[in-house]
N, C-alpha and C. Protein backbone atom coordinates (compact mmCIF):
# COMPACT_ATOMS: atom_id res chain seq x y z
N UNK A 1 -1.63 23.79 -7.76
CA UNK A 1 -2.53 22.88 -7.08
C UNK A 1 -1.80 22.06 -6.02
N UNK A 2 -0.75 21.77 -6.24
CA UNK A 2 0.14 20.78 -5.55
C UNK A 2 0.54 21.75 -4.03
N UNK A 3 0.42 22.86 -4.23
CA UNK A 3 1.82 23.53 -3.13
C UNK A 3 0.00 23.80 -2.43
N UNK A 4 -1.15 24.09 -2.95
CA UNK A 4 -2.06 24.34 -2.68
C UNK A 4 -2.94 23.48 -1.46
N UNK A 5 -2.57 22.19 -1.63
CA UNK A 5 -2.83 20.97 -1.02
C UNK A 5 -1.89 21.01 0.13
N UNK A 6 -0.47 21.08 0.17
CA UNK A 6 0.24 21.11 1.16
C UNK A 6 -0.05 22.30 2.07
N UNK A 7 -0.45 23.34 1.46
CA UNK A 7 -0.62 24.31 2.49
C UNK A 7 -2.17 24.09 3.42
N UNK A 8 -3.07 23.66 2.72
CA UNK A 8 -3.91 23.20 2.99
C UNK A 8 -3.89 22.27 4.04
N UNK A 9 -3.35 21.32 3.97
CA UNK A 9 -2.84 20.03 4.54
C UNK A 9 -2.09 20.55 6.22
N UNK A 10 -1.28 21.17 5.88
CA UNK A 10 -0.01 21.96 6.70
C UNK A 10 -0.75 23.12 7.71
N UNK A 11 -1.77 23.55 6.92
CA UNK A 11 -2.44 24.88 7.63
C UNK A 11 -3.18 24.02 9.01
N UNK A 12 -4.10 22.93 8.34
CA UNK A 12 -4.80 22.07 9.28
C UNK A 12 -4.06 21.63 10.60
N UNK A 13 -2.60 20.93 10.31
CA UNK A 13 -2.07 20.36 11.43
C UNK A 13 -1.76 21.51 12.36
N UNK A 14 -1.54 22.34 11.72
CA UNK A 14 -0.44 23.50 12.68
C UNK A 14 -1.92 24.12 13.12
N UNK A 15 -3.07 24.38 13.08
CA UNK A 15 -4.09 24.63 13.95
C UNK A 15 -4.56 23.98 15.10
N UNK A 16 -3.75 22.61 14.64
CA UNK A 16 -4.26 21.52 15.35
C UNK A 16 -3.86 21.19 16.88
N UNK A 17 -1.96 21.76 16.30
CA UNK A 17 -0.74 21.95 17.35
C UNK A 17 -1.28 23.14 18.22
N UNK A 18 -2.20 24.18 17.54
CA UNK A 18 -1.98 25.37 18.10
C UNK A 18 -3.53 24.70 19.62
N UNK A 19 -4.27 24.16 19.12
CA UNK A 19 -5.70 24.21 19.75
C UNK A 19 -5.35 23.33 21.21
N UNK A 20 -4.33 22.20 21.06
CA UNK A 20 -3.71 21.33 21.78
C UNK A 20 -2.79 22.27 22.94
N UNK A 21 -2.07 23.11 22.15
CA UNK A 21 -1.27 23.85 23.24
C UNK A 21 -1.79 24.92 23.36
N UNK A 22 -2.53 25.28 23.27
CA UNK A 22 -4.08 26.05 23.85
C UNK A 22 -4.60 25.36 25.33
N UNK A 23 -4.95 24.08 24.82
CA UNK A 23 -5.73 23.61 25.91
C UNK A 23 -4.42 23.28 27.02
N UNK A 24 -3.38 23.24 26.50
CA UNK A 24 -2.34 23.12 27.98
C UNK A 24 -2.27 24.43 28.52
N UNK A 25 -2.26 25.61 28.39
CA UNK A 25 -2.24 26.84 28.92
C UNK A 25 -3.58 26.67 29.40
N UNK A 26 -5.39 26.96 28.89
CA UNK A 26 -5.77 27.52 29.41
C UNK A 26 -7.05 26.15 29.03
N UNK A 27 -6.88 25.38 30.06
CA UNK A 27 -7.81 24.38 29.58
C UNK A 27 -9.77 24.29 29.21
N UNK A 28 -9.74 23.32 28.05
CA UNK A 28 -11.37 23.85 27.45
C UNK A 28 -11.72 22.95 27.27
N UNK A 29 -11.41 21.84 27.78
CA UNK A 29 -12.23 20.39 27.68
C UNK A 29 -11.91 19.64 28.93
N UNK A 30 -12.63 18.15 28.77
CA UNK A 30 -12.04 17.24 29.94
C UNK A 30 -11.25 16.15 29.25
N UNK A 31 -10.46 16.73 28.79
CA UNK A 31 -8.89 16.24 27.91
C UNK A 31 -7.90 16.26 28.69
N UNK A 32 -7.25 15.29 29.53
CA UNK A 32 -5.93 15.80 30.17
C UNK A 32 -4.96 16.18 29.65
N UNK A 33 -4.14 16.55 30.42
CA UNK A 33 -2.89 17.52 29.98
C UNK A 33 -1.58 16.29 29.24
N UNK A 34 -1.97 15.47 29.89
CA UNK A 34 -1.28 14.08 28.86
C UNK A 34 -1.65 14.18 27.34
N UNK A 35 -2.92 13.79 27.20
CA UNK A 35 -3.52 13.71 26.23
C UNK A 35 -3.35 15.33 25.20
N UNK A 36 -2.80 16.01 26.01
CA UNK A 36 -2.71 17.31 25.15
C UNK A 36 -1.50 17.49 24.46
N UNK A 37 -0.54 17.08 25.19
CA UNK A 37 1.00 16.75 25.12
C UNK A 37 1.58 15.57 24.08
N UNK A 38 0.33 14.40 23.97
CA UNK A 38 -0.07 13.69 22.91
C UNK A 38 -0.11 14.20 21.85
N UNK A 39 -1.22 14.69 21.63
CA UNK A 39 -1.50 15.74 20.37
C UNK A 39 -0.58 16.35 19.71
N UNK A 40 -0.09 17.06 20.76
CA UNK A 40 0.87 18.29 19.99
C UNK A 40 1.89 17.67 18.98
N UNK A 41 2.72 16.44 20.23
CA UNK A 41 3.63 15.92 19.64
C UNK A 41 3.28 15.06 18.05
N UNK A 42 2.34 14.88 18.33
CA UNK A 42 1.89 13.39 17.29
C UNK A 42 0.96 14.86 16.03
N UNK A 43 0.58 15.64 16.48
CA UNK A 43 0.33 16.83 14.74
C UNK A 43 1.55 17.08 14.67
N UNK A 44 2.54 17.19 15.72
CA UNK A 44 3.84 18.11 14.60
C UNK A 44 4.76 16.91 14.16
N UNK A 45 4.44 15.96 14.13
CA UNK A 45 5.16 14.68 13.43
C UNK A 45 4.58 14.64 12.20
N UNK A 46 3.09 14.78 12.19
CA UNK A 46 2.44 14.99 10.97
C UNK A 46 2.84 16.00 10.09
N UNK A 47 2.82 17.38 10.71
CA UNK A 47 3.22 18.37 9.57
C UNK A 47 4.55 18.27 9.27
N UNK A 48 5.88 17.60 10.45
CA UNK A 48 7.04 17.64 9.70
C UNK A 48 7.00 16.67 8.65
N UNK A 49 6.33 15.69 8.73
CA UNK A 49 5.75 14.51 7.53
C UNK A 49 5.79 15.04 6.37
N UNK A 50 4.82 15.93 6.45
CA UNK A 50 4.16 16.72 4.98
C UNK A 50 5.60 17.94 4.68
N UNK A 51 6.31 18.10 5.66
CA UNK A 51 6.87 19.03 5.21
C UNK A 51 8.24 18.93 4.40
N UNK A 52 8.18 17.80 4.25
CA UNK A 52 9.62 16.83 3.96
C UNK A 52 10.77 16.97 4.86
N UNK A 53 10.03 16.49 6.21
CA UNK A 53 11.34 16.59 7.16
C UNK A 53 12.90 15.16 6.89
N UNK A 54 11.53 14.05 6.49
CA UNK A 54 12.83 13.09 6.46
C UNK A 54 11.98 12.17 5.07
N UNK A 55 13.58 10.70 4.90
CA UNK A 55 13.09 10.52 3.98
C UNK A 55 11.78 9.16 4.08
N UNK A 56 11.56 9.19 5.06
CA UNK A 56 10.51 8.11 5.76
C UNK A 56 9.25 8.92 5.84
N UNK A 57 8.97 9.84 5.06
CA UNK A 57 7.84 10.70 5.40
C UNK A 57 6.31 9.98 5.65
N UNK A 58 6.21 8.96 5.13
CA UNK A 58 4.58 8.24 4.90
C UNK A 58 5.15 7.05 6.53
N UNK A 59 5.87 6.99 6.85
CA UNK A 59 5.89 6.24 8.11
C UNK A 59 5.42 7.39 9.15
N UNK A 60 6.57 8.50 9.12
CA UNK A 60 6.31 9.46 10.21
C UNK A 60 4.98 10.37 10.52
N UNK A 61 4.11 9.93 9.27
CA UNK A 61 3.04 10.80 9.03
C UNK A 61 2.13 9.75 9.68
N UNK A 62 2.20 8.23 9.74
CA UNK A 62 1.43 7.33 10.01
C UNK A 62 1.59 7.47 11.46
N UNK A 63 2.95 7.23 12.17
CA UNK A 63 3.13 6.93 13.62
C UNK A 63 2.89 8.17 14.16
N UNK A 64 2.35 9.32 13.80
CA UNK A 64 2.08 10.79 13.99
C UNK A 64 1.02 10.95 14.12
N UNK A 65 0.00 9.93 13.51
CA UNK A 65 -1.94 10.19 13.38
C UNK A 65 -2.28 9.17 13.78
N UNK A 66 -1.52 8.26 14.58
CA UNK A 66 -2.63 7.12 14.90
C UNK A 66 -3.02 7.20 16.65
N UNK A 67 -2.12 8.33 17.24
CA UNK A 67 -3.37 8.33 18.74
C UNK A 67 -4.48 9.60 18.09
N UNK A 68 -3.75 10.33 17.26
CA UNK A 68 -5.11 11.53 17.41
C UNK A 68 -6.26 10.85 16.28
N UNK A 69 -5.84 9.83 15.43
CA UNK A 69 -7.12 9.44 14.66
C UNK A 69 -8.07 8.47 15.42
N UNK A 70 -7.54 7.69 16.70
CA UNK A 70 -8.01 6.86 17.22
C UNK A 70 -8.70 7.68 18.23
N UNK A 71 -7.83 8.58 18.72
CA UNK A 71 -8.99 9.20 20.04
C UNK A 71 -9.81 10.16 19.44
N UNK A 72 -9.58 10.49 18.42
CA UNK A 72 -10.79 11.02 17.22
C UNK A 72 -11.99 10.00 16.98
N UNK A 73 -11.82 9.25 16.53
CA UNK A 73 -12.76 8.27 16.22
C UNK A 73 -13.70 7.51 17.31
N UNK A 74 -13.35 7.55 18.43
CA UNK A 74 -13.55 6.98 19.46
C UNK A 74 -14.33 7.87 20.20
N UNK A 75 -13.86 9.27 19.91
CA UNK A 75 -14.98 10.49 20.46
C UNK A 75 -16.15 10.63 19.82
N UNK A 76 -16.10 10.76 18.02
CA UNK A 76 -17.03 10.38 17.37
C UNK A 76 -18.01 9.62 17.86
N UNK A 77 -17.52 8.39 17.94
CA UNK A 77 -18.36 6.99 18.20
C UNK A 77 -18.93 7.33 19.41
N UNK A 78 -18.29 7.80 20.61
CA UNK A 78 -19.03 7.89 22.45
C UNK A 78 -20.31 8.77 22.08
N UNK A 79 -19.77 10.11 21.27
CA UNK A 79 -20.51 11.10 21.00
C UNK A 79 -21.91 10.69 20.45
N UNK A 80 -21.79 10.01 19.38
CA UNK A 80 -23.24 9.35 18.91
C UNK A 80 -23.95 8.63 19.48
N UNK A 81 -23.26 7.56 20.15
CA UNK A 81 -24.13 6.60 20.90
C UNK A 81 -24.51 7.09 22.31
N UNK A 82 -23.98 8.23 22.84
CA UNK A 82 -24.76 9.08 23.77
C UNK A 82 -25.65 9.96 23.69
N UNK A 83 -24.79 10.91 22.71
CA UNK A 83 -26.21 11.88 22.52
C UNK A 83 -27.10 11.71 20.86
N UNK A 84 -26.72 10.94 19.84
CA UNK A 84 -27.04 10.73 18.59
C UNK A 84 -26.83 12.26 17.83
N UNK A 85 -26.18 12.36 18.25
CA UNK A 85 -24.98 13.29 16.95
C UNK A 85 -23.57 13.41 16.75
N UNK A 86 -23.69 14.14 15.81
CA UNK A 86 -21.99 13.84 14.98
C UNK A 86 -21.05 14.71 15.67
N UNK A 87 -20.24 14.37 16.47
CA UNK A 87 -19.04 15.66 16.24
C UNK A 87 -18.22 16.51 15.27
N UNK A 88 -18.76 17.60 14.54
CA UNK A 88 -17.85 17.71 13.82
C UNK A 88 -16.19 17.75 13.66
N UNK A 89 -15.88 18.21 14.81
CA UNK A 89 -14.52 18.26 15.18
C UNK A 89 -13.47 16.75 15.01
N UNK A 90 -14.37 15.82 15.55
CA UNK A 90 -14.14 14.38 15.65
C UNK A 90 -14.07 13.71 14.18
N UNK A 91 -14.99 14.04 13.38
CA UNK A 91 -15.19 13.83 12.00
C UNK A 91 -14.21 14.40 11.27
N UNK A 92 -13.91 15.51 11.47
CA UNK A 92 -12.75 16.23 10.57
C UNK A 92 -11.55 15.17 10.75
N UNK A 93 -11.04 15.59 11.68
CA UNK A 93 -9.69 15.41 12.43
C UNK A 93 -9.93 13.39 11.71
N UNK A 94 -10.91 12.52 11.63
CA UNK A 94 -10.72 11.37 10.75
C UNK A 94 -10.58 11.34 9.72
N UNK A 95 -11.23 12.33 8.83
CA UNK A 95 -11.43 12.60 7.70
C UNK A 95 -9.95 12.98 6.69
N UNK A 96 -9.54 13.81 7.48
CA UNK A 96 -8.30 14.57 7.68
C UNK A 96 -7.36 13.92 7.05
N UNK A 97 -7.51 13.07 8.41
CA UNK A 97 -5.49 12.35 8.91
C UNK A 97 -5.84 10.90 7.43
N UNK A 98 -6.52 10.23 7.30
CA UNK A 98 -6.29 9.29 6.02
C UNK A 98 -5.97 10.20 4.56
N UNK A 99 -6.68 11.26 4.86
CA UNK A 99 -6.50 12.11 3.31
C UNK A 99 -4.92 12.31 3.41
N UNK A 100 -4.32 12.80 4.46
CA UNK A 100 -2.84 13.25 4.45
C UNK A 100 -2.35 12.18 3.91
N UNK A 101 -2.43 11.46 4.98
CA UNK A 101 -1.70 9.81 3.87
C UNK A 101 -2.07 9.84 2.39
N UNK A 102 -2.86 9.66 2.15
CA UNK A 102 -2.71 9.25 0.95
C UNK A 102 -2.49 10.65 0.09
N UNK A 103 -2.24 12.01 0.69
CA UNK A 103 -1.76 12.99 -0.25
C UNK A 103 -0.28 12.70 -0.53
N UNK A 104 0.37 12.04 0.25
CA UNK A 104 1.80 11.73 0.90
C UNK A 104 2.20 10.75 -0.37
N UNK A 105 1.71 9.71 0.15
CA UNK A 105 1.86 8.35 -1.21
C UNK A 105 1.31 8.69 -2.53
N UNK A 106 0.61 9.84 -2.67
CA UNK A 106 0.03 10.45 -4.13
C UNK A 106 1.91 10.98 -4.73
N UNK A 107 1.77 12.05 -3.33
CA UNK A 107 3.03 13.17 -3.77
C UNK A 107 4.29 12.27 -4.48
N UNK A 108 4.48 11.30 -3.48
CA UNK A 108 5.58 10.35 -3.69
C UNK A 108 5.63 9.66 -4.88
N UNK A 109 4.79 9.45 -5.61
CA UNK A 109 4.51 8.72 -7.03
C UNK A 109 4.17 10.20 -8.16
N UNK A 110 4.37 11.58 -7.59
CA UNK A 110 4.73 12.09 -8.76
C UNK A 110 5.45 12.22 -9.72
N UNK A 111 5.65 12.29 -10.90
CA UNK A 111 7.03 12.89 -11.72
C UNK A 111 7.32 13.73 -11.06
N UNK A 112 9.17 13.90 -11.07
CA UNK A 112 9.71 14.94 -10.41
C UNK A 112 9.15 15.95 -11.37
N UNK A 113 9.47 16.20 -12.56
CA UNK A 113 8.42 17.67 -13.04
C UNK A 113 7.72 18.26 -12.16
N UNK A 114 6.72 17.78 -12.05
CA UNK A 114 5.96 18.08 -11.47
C UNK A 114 5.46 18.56 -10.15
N UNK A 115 6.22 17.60 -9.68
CA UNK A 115 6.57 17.59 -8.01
C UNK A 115 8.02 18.67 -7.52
N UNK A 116 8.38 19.83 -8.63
CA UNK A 116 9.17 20.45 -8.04
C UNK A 116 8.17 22.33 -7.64
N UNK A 117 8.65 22.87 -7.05
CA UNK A 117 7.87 24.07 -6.46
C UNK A 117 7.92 25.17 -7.63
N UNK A 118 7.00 25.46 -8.32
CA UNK A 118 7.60 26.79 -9.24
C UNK A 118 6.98 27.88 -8.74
């Protein structure tokens, strides 16, 4: 269940990296190329987060999701109060990035038992 969640977790960001440097090659929104370059950098801070790159992982996972949860949320919000519907894309990507955290600070308060890979 545990390695199940990380891959889970891990699968999401690295789609996330991939859709971002997508849109720098062959652009599909009115997202600038800043804002794409944003992204990339700030999901693969996230997945090295989850991946146990360092031992600050719940910082690097935080300073990693807070432009894409904010310009997430903020698209959400334009999105509704213009056209009165939900983005799903916008919704995920919020939904998402708090669950990582707190899979992070879950992981971190496991017994090592538990918390080793079998």
């Amino acid at each position: 269940m545990i390695n199940a969640i990380k891959f889970l977790l891990g699968s999401f960001f690295a789609f996330c990296i991939g859709v971002h440097i997508y849109g720098l090659i062959k652009p599909f929104s009115q997202e600038t190329v800043l804002s794409h370059i944003v992204h990339s950098a700030s999901y693969t801070l996230c997945l090295f987060a989850l991946l146990k790159f360092s031992n600050y992982r719940l910082l690097l996972f935080v300073l990693g999701a807070i432009y894409p949860f904010f310009y997430h949320a903020r698209c959400a919000y334009q999105t509704f109060l213009t056209h009165h519907t939900l983005n799903g894309i916008c919704l995920l990507v919020v939904a998402i990035i708090p669950l990582g955290a707190l899979w992070l600070q879950f992981e971190k308060n496991l017994p090592q038992a538990l918390n080793k890979d079998h």
